[in-house]
Protein backbone atom coordinates (compact mmCIF):
# COMPACT_ATOMS: atom_id res chain seq x y z
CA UNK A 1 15.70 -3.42 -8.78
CA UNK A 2 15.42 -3.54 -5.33
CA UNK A 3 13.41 -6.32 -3.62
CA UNK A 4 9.99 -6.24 -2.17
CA UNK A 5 9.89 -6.10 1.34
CA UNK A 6 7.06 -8.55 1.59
CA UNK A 7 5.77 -10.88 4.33
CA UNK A 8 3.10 -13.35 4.27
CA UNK A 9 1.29 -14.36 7.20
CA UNK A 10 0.26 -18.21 5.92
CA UNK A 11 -0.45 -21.39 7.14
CA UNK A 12 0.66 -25.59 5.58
CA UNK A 13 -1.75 -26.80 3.52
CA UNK A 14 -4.10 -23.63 3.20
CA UNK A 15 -5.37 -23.70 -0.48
CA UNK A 16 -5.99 -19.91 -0.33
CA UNK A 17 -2.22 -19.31 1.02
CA UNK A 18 -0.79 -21.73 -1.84
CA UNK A 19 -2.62 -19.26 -4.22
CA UNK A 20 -1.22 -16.33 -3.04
CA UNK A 21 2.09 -17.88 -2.64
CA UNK A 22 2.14 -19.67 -6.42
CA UNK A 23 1.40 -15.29 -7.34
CA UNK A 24 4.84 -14.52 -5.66
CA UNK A 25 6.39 -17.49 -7.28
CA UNK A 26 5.27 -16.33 -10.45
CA UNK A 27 6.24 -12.36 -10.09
CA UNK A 28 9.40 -13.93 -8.96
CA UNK A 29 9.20 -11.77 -5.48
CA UNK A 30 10.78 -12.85 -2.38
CA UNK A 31 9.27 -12.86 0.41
CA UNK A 32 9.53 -13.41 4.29
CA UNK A 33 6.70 -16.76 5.41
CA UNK A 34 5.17 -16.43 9.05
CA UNK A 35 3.63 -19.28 9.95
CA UNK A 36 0.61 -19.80 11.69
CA UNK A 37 -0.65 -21.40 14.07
CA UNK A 38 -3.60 -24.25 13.04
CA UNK A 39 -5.97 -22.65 16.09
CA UNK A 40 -7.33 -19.54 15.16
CA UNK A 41 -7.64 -18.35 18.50
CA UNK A 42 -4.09 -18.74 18.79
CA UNK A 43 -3.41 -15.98 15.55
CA UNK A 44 -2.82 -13.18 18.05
CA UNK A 45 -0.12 -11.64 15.53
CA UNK A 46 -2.14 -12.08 12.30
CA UNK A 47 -5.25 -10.24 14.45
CA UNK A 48 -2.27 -7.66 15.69
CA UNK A 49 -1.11 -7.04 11.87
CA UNK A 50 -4.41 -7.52 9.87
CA UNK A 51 -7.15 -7.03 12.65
CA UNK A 52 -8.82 -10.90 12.18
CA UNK A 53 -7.59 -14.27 12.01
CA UNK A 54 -7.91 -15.87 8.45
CA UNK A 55 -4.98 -16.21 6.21
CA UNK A 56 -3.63 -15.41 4.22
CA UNK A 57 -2.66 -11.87 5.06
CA UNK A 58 0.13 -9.34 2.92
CA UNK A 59 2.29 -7.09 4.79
CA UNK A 60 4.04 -4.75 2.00
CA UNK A 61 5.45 -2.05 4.30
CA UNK A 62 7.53 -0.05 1.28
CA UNK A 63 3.43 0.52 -0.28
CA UNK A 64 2.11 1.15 3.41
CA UNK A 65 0.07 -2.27 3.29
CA UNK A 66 0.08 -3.50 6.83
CA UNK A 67 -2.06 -6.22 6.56
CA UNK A 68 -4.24 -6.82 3.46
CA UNK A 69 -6.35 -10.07 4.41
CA UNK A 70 -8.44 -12.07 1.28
CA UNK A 71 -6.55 -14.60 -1.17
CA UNK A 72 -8.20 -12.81 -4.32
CA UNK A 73 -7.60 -9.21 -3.05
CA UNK A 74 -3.66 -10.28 -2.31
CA UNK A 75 -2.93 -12.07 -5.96
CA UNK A 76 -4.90 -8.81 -7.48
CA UNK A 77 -2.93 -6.18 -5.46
CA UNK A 78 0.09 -8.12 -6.30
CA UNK A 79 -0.06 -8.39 -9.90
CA UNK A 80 -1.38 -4.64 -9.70
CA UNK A 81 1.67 -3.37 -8.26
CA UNK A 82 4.33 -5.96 -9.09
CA UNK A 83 3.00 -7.58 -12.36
CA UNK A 84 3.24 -6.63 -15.61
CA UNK A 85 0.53 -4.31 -14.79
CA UNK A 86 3.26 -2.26 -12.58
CA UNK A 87 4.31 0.91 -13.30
């Protein structure tokens, strides 16, 4: 199986990043971590991918997701499409 070509836009010590990133733990899916910067107004590539500046936010260009912002919405979509709830 080939891997997902994930990236997560995510920033230390974020409690709604650790979520999403404990979900791709758990599906065992790699993924590649951009870090953020702590300023918000300094996010100009999470704005760019995901058009605001919270984190986290899923990029999972082989399912034409180019920037899916909201914790919840990322662990659901990812257990949707990766979990055992995957085709």
């Amino acid at each position: 199986m080939d891997m997902a070509n994930l990236e997560l836009y995510e920033l230390d010590g974020c409690p709604y990043c650790a979520k999403v990133v404990t979900k791709l733990e758990e599906l065992g899916l790699d993924y590649e971590s951009h870090k953020v910067p702590s300023s918000r107004a300094a996010r100009d590539e999470v704005k760019a991918v995901s058009g605001q500046a919270g984190v986290p936010v899923l990029v999972d260009e082989d399912n034409g997701v180019e920037g899916m912002p909201e914790s919840d919405d990322i662990v659901a979509y990812l257990e949707k499409t990766y979990g055992d709830g995957a085709a």
